[in-house]
Protein backbone atom coordinates (compact mmCIF):
# COMPACT_ATOMS: atom_id res chain seq x y z
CA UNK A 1 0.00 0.00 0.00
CA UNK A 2 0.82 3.48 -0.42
CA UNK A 3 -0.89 6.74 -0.36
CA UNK A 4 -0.60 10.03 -2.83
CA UNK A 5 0.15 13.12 -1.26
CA UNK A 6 -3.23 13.81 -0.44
CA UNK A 7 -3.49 10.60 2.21
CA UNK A 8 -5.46 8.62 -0.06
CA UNK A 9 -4.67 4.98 -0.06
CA UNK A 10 -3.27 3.80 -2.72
CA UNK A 11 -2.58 0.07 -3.88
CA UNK A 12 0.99 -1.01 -5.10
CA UNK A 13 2.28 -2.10 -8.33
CA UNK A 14 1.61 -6.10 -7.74
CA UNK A 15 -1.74 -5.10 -6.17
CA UNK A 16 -2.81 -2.99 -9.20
CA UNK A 17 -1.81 -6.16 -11.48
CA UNK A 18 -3.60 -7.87 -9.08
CA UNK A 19 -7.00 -5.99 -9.12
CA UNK A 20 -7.05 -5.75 -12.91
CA UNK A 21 -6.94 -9.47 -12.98
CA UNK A 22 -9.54 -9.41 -10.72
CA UNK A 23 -11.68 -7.25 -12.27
CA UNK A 24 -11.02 -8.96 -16.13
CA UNK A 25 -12.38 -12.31 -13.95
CA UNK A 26 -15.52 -10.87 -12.50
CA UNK A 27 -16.32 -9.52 -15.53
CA UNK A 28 -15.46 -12.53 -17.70
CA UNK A 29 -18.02 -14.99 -19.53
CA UNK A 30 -16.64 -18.01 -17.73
CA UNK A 31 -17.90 -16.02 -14.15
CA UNK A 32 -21.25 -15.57 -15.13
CA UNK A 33 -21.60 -18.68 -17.08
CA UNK A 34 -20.45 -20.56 -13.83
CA UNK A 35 -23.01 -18.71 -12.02
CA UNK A 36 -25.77 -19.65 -14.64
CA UNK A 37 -25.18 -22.70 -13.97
CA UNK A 38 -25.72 -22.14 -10.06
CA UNK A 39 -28.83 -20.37 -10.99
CA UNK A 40 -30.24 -23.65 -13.04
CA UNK A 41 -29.60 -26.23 -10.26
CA UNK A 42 -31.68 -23.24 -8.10
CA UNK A 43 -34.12 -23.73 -10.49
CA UNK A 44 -34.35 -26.86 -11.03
CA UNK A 45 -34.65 -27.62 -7.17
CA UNK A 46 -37.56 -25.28 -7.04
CA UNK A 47 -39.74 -27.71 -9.55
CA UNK A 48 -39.38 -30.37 -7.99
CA UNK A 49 -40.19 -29.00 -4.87
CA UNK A 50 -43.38 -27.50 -6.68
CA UNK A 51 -44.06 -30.87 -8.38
CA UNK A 52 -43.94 -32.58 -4.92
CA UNK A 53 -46.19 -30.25 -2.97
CA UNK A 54 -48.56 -30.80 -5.81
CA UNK A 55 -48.75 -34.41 -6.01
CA UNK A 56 -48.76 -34.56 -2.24
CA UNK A 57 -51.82 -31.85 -2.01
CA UNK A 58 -49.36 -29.10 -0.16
CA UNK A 59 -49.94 -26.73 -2.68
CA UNK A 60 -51.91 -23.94 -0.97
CA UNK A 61 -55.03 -22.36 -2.92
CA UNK A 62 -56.42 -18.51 -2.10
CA UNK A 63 -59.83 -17.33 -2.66
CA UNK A 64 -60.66 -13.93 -3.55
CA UNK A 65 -60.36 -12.16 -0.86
CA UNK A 66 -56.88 -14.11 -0.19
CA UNK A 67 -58.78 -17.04 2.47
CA UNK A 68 -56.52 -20.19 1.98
CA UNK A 69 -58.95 -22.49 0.56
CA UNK A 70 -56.76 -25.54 0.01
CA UNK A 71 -53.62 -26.92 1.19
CA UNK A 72 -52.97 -29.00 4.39
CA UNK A 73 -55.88 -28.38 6.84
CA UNK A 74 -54.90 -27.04 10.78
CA UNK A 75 -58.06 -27.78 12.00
CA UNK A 76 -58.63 -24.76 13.02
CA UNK A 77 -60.98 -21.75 12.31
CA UNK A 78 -59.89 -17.94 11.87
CA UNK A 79 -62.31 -15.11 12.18
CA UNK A 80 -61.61 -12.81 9.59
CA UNK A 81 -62.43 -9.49 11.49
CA UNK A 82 -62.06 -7.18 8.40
CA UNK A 83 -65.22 -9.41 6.92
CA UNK A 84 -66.84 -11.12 9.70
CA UNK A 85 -65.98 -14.19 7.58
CA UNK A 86 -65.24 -17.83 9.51
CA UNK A 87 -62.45 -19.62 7.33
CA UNK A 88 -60.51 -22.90 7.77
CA UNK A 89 -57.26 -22.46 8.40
CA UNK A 90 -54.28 -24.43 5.90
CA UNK A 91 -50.92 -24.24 6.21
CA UNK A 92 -48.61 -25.99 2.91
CA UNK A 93 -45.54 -25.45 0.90
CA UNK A 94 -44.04 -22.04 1.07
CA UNK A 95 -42.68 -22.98 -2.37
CA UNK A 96 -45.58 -22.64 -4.68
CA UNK A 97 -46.19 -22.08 -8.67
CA UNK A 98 -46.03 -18.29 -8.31
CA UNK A 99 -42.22 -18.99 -6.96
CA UNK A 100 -41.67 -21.44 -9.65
CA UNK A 101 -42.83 -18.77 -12.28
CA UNK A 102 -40.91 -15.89 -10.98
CA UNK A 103 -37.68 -17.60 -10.63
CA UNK A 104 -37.75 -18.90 -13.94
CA UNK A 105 -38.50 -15.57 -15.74
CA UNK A 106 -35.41 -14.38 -13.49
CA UNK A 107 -33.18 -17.26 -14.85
CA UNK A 108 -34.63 -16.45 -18.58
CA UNK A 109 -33.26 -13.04 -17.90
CA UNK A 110 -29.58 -14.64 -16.78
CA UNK A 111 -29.42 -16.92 -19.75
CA UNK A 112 -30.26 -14.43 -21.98
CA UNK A 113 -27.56 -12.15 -20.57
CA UNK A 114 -24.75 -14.86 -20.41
CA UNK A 115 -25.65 -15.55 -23.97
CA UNK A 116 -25.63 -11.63 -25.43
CA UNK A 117 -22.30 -11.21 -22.58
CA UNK A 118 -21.12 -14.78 -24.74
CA UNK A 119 -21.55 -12.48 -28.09
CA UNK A 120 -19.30 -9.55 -26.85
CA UNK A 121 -22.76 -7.03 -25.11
CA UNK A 122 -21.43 -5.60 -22.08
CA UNK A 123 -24.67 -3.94 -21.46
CA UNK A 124 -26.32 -6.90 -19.93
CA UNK A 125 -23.94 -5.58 -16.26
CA UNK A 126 -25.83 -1.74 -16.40
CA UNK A 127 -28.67 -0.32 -14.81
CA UNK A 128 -31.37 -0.26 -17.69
CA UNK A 129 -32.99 -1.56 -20.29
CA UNK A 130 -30.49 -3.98 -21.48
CA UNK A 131 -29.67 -5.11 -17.85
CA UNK A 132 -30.27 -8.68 -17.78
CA UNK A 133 -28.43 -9.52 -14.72
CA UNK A 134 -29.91 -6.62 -12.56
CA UNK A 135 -33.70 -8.01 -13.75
CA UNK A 136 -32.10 -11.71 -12.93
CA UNK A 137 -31.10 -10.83 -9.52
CA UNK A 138 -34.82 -10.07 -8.36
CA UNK A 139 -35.71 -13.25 -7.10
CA UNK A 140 -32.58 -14.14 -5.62
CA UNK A 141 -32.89 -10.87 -3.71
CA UNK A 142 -36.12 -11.67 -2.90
CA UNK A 143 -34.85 -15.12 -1.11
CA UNK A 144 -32.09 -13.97 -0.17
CA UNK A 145 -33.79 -11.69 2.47
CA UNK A 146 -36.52 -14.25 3.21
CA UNK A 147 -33.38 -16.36 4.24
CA UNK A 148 -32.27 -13.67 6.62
CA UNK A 149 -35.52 -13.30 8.21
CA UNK A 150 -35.85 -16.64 8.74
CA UNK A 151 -32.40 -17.00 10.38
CA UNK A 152 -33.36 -13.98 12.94
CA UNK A 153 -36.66 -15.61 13.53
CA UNK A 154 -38.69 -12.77 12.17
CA UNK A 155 -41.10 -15.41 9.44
CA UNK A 156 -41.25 -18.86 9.49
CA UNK A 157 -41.54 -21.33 7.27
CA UNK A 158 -44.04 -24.64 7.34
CA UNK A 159 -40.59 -26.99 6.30
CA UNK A 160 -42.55 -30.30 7.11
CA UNK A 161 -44.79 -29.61 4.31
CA UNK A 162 -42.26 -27.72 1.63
CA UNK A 163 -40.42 -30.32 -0.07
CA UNK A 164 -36.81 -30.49 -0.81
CA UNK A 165 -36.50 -27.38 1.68
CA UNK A 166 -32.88 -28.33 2.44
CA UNK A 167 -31.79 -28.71 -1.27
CA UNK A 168 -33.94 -25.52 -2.24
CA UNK A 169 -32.01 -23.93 0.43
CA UNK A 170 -28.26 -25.35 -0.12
CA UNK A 171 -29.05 -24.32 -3.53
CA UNK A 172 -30.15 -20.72 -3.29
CA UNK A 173 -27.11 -20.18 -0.81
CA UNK A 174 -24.85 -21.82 -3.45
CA UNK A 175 -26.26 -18.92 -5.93
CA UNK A 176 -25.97 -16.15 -3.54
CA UNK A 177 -22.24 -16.91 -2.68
CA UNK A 178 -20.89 -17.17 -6.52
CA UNK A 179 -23.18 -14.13 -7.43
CA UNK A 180 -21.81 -11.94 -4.62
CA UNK A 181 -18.31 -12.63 -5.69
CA UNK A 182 -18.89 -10.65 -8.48
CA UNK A 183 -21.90 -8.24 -8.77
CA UNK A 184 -21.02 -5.53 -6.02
CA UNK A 185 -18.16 -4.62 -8.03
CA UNK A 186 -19.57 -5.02 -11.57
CA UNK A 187 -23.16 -4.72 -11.60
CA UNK A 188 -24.63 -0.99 -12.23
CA UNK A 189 -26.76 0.52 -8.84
CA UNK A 190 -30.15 1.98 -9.10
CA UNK A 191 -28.92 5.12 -8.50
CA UNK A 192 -26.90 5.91 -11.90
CA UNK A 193 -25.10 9.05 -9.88
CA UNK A 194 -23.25 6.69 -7.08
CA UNK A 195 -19.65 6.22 -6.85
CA UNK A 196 -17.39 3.75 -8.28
CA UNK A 197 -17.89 0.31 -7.50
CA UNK A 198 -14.33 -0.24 -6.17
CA UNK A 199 -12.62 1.27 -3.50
CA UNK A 200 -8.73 0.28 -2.33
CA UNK A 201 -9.39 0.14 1.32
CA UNK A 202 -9.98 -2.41 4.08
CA UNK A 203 -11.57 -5.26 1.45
CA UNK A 204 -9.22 -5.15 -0.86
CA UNK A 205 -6.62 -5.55 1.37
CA UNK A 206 -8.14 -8.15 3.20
CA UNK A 207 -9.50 -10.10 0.33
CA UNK A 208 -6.84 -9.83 -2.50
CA UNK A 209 -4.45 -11.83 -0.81
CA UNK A 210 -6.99 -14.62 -0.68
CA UNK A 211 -7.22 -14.94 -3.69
CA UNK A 212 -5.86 -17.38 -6.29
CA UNK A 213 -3.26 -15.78 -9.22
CA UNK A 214 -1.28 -17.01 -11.94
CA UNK A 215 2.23 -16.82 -10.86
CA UNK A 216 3.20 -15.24 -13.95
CA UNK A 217 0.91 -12.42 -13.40
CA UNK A 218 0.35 -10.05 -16.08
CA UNK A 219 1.69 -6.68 -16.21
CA UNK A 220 -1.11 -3.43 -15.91
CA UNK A 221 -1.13 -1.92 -19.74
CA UNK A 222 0.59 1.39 -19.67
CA UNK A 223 0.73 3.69 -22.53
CA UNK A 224 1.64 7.58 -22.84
CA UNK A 225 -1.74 8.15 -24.97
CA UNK A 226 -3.94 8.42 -23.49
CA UNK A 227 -8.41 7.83 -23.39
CA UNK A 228 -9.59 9.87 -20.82
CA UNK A 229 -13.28 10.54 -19.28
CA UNK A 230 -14.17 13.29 -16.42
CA UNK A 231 -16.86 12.48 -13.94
CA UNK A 232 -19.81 13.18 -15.38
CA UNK A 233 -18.86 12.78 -19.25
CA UNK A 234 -20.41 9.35 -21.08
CA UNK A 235 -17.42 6.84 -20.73
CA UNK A 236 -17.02 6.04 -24.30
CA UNK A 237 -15.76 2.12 -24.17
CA UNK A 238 -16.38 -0.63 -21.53
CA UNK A 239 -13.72 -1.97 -19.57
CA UNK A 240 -10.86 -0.76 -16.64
CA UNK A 241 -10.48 2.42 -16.04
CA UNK A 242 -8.24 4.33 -13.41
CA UNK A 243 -8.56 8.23 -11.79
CA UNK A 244 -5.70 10.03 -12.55
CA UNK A 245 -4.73 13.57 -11.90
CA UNK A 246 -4.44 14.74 -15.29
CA UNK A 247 -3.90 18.61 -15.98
CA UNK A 248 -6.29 21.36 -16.88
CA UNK A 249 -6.01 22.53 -20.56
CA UNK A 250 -3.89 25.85 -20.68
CA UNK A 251 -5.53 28.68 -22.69
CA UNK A 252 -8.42 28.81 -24.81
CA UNK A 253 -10.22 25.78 -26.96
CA UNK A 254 -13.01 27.96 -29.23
CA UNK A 255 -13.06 24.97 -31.85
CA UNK A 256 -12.35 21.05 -30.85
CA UNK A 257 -11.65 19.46 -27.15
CA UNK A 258 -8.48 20.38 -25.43
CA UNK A 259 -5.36 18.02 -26.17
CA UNK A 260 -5.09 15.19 -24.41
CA UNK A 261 -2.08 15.37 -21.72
CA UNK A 262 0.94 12.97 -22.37
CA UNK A 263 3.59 10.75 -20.16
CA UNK A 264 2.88 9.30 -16.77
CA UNK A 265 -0.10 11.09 -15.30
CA UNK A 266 0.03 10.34 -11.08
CA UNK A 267 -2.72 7.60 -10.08
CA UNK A 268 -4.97 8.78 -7.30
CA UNK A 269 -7.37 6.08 -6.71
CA UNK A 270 -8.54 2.57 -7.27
CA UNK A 271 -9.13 0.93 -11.07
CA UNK A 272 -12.86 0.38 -11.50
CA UNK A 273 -14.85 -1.35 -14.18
CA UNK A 274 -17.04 1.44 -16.38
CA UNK A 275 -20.25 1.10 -18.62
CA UNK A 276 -20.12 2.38 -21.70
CA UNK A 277 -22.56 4.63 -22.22
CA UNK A 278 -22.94 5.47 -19.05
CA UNK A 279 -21.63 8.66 -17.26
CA UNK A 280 -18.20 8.58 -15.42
CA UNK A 281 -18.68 8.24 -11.84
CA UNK A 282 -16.93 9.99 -8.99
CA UNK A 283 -14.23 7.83 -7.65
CA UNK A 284 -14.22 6.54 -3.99
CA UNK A 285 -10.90 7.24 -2.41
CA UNK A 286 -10.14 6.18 1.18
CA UNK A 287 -7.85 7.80 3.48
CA UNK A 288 -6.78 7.04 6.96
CA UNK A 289 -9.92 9.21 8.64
CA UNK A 290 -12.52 9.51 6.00
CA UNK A 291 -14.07 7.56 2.97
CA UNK A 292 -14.42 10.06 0.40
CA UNK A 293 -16.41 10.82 -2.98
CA UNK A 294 -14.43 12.52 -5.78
CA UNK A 295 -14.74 13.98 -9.22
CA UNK A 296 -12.05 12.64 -10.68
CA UNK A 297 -10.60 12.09 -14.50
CA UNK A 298 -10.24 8.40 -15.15
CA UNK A 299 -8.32 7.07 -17.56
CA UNK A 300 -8.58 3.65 -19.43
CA UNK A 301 -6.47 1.44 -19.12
CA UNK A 302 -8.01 -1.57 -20.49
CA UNK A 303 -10.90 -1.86 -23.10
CA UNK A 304 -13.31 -4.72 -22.89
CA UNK A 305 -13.86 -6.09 -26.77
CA UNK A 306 -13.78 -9.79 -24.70
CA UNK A 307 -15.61 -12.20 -27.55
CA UNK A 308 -16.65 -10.38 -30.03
CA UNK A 309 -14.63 -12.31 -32.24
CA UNK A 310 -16.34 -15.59 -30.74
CA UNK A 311 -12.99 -16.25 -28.96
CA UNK A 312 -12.84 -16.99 -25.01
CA UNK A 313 -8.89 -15.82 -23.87
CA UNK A 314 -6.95 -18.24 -22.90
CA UNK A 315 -6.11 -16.62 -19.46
CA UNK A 316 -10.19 -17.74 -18.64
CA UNK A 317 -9.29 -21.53 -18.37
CA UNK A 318 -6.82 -20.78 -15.20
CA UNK A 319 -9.65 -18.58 -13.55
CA UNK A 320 -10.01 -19.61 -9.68
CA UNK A 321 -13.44 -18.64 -7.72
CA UNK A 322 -13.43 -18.18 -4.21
CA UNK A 323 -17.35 -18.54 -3.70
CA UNK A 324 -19.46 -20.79 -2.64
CA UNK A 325 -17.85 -21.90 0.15
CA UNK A 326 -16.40 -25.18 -0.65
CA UNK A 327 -17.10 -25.76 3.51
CA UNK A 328 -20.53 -26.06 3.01
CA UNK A 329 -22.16 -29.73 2.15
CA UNK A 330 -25.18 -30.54 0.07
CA UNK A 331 -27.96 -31.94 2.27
CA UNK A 332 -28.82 -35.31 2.14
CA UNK A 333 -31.54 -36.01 -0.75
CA UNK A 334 -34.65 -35.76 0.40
CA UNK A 335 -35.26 -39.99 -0.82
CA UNK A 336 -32.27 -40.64 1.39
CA UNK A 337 -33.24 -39.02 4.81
CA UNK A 338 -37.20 -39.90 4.70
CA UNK A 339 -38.90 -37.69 3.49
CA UNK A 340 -40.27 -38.95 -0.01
CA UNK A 341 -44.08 -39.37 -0.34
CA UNK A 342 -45.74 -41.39 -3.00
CA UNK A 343 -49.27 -42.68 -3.17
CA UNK A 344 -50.16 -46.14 -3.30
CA UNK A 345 -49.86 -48.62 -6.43
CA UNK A 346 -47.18 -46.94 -7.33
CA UNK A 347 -43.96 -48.94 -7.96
CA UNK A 348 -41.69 -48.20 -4.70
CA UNK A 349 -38.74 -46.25 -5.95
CA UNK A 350 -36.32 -47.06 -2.71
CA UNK A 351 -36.37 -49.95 -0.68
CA UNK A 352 -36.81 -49.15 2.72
CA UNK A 353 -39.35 -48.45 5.47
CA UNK A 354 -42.62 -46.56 4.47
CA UNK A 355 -45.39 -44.61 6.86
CA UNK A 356 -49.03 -43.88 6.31
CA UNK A 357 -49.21 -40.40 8.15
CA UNK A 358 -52.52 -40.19 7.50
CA UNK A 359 -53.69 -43.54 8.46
CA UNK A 360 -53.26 -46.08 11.51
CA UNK A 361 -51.40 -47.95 10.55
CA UNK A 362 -47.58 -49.51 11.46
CA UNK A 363 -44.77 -48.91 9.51
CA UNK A 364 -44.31 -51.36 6.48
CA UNK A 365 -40.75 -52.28 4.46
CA UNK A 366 -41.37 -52.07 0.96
CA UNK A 367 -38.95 -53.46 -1.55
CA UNK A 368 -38.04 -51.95 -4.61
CA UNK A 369 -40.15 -51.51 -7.47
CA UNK A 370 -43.19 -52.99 -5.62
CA UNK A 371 -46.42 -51.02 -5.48
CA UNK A 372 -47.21 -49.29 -2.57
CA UNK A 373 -49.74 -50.80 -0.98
CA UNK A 374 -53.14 -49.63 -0.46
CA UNK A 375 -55.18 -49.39 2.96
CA UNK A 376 -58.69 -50.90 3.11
CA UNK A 377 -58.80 -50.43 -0.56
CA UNK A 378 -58.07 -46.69 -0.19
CA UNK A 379 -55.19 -45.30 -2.08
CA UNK A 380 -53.18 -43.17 0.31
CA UNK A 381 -50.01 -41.45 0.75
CA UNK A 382 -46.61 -42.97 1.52
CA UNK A 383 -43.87 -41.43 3.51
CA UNK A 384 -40.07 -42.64 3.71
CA UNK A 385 -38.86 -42.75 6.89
CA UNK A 386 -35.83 -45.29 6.12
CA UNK A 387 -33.94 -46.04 3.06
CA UNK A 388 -32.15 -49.71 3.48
């Protein structure tokens, strides 16, 4: 670390190589089609937890007013005060086919934006029209604080009667933790006028030497031409930029812009990645007191024309991912720790030990590919409670 004359923390020459490395990464293709791929097995958790509730009746139905009128009955009765309306109360799956709908328009919205990203469109990462990932991340968000609330024990969950809970939850995490590693730095804010996304401070130097680098690391581009863009201005390419203190024009400019300084111009704050087409931001500078905001002139130092040649770089295949955490282990399938229902005459699809809840009646081994049996000629529902 070092700091300009100013106090402003400053990173050194292998950090710099360092954070443009780890900005190129975050950016990258291979990051976001990774997380795709996160966001599929998300998805795909979330139908069969939909399927399951369905089959097994979970599935809660609303009338008009919003009365549960299906699901799994409570037995008991709620006075609607509002209407001076009796109703039956249900509980059921808190995963239902509204969930199932929304999260796969949001994954609709990430494929489409790895694809276009896969084509060389950089817009997908800002804050409008074109911004796939920010219209993908709406559901996750959505979870994401449902999962905190639930951890704090402010909203609960019925789990006994939402399938695949565990897997729908291991998965969501696993989405969250590869989508984090990259988005805060990357992905445009609603509010178009905040700062850069990066700031060299106490992350950076916590996190950077965490992470995984190619031991040849490769050197930052430096040229004595140079593309500059003041806060404020439309940046004119996508890619790495860095604030600079570049002089003021001497003397008058009636026709044309000013010329553009040459030679080393002194670095006063962290690389960031900038939109094209969107305006310069102020640059976030830290010092040893104060976090500040800055108008600043930033100057490119690398352009982002990634794959528009239908080429993936080579330096892609050595990219290392800190997130998820690799700590974390997938629940147990839901067939494997009891808690698969079927309904009888159906061909049991694990050996094991089944339960009627419903019904009773003792617990019954069932080998495989049998059909569940039927009680007193009444086809009924099937619980795991042992795989053998």
């Amino acid at each position: 670390m070092s700091t300009d004359p100013s106090g402003v923390k400053l990173p050194n020459e292998l950090e710099r190589r360092q954070i443009i490395y780890w900005l190129k990464r975050i950016s990258s293709y291979t990051a976001w089609n990774r997380i795709l791929g996160f966001y599929r097995a998300w998805a795909k958790v979330t139908e069969k937890s939909v399927q399951a509730a369905s089959e097994r009746g979970w599935l809660m139905q609303h009338d008009r007013d919003g009365h549960p009128i299906s699901g799994v009955r409570t037995g008991r009765r709620i006075y609607d005060g509002g209407t001076g309306v009796q109703y039956e109360e249900f509980t059921g799956s808190a995963i239902d086919e509204n969930t199932l709908a929304e999260i796969l328009g949001c994954l609709a919205h990430c494929e489409d934006g790895v694809r276009r990203l896969r084509k060389g469109d950089k817009r997908v990462f800002q804050y409008n029209a074109h911004g796939e990932f920010v219209m993908a991340y709406r559901m996750l968000a959505a979870w994401s604080t449902q999962l905190y609330r639930l951890d704090l024990g402010e909203t609960g969950i019925d789990e006994q009667h939402t399938p695949y809970w565990p897997e729908f939850r291991f998965a969501l995490t696993q989405l969250s933790e590869a989508w984090w590693e990259c988005s805060p730095f990357l992905i445009e804010r609603e509010d178009l006028n905040a700062p850069s996304l990066t700031i060299y401070g106490v992350y950076l130097q916590e996190h950077l030497p965490a992470m995984t680098f190619p031991k040849a690391l490769p050197e930052v581009p430096e040229t004595t031409s140079h593309t500059l863009v003041a806060t404020g201005k439309t940046t004119p390419f996508s890619g790495i930029w860095e604030p600079v203190d570049a002089p003021k024009p001497k003397g008058f400019h009636l026709f044309g812009a000013p010329p553009v300084p040459e030679g080393p111009l002194p670095i006063i704050g962290c690389m960031s990645y900038l939109h094209a087409g969107s305006k310069a931001p102020r640059a976030r500078q830290e010092t040893a007191t104060e976090s500040l905001r800055c108008d600043v002139t930033w100057r490119l130092l690398w352009r982002d024309d990634r794959y528009k040649d239908s080429a993936i770089p080579e330096e892609e295949s050595e990219y290392v991912f800190q997130m998820p955490d690799s700590n974390l282990v997938a629940p147990e399938p839901e067939e494997q720790r009891g808690g698969l229902r079927i309904w009888s005459d159906t061909p049991c699809p694990y050996p094991g030990v089944w339960q009627c809840p419903d019904k009773p009646v003792g617990p019954q081994t069932v080998a495989f590919g049998v059909p569940m049996p039927r009680i007193q000629g009444e086809r009924v529902l099937w619980r795991l409670m042992k795989a053998i």
